[in-house]
Protein backbone atom coordinates (compact mmCIF):
# COMPACT_ATOMS: atom_id res chain seq x y z
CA UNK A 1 181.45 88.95 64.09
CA UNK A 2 183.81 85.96 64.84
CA UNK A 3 184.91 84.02 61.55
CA UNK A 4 187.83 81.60 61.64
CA UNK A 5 189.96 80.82 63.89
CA UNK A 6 188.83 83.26 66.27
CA UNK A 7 189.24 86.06 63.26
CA UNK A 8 187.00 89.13 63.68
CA UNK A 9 185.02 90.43 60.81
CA UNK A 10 183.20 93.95 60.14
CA UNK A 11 182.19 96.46 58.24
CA UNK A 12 183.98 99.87 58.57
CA UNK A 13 182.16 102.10 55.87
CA UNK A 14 179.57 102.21 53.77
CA UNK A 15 178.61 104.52 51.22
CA UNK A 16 176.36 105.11 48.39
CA UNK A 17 178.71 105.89 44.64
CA UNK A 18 177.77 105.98 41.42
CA UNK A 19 178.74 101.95 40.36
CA UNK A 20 181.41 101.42 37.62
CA UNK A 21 180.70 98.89 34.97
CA UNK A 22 184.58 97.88 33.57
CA UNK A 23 184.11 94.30 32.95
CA UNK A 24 182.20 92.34 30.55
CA UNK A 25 178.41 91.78 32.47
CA UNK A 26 178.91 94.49 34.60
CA UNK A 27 175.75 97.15 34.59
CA UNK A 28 176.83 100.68 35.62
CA UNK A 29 174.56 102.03 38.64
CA UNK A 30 173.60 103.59 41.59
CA UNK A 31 175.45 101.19 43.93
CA UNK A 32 176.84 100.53 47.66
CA UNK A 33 180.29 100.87 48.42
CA UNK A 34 181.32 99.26 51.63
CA UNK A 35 184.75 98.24 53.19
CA UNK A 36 185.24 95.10 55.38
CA UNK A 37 188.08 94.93 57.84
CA UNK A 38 189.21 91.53 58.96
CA UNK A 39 191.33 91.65 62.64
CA UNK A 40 193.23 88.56 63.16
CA UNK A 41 194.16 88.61 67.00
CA UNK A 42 195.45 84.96 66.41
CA UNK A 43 199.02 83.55 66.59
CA UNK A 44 198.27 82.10 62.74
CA UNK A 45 197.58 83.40 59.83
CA UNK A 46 194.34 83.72 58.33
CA UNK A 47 193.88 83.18 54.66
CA UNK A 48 191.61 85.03 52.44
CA UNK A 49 192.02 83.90 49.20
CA UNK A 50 188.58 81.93 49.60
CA UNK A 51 186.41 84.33 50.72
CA UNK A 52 183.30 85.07 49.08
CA UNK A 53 181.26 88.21 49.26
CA UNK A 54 177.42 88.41 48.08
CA UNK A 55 174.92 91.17 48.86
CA UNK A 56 171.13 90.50 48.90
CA UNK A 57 168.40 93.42 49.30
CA UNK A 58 164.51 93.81 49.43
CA UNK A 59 161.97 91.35 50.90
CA UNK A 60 162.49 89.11 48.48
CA UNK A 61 166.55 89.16 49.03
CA UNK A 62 167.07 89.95 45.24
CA UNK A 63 170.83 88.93 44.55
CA UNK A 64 173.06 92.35 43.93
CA UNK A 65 175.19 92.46 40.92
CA UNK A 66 179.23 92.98 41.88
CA UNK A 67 180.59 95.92 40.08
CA UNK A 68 184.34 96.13 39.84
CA UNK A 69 184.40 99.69 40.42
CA UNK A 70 184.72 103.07 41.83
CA UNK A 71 187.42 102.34 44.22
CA UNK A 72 187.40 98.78 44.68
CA UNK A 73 190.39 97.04 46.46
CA UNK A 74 190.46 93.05 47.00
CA UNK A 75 192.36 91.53 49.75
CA UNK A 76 195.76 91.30 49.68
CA UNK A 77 196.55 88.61 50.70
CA UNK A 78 196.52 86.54 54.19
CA UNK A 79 195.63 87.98 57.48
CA UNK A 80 199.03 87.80 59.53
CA UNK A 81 199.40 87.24 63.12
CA UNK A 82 197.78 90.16 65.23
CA UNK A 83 197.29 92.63 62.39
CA UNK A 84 194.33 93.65 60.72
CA UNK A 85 193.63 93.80 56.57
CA UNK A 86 190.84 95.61 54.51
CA UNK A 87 188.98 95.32 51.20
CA UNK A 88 186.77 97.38 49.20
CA UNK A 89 183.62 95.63 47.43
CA UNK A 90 180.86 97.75 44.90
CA UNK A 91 177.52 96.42 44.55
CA UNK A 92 174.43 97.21 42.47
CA UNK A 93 171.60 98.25 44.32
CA UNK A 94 168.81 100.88 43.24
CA UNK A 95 168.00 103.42 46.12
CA UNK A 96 164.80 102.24 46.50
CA UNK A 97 165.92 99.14 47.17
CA UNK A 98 168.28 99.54 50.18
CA UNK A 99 164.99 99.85 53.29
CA UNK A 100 166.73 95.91 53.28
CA UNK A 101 170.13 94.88 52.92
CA UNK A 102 172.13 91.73 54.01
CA UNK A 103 175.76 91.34 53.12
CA UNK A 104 177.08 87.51 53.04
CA UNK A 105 180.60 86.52 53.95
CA UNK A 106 181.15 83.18 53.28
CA UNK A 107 184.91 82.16 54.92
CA UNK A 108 185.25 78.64 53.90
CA UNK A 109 183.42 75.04 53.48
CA UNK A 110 183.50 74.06 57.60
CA UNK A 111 182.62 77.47 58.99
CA UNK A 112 179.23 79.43 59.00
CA UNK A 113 178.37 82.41 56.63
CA UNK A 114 178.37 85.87 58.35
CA UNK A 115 175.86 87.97 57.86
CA UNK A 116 175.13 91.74 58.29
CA UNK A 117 171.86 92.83 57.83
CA UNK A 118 169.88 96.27 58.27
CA UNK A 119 169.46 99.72 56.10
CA UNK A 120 171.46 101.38 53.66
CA UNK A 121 168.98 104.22 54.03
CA UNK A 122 167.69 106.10 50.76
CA UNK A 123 169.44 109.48 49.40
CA UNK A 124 168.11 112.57 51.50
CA UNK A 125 166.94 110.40 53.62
């Protein structure tokens, strides 16, 4: 999916992990792991420091709780010129919950929210 400036978002992996609760708020839980790579075949650099990441699931798009762990890895920083950069994100969804999911990248103010929607499947499944 095309974000700014001609960036390309998507999702590499996702996995099912046992959630991490490490800050205050945080509920441990069976959760979705999933790692977004951002490829910047641009001649400027793409920033990232304003990116925000929500997950919804169900029919009723129920908002999923953002654990800071297993294995979580922010972005590091700005996209540079043709090169590519990765993060790690943890959310909080029960298995029987994941028939539905939609994961929200909102870029910035002036440019549209990506969205990627479909299954997580169930465990055994």
């Amino acid at each position: 999916m095309t974000i700014a400036q001609g960036a390309k978002l998507r999702i590499s992996a996702i996995e099912t992990v046992q959630g991490e609760a490490r800050l205050p708020g945080e509920v441990a839980g069976p959760s979705l792991r999933f790692q977004v790579m951002i490829d910047n075949p641009t001649n400027v650099e793409i920033p990232t420091s304003n990116m925000l990441v929500n997950v919804e699931y169900g029919s009723e798009s129920k908002p999923a709780d953002q654990l800071s762990g297993p294995g979580v890895v922010g972005f590091s920083g700005p996209v540079a010129p043709r090169s590519s950069t990765s993060a790690v994100f943890v959310f909080n969804v029960a298995p029987a919950e994941r028939d539905r999911i939609r994961i929200l990248f909102d870029y910035g103010v002036t440019d549209p929210i990506a969205v990627f929607e479909g299954s997580a499947g169930k465990p055994g499944a």
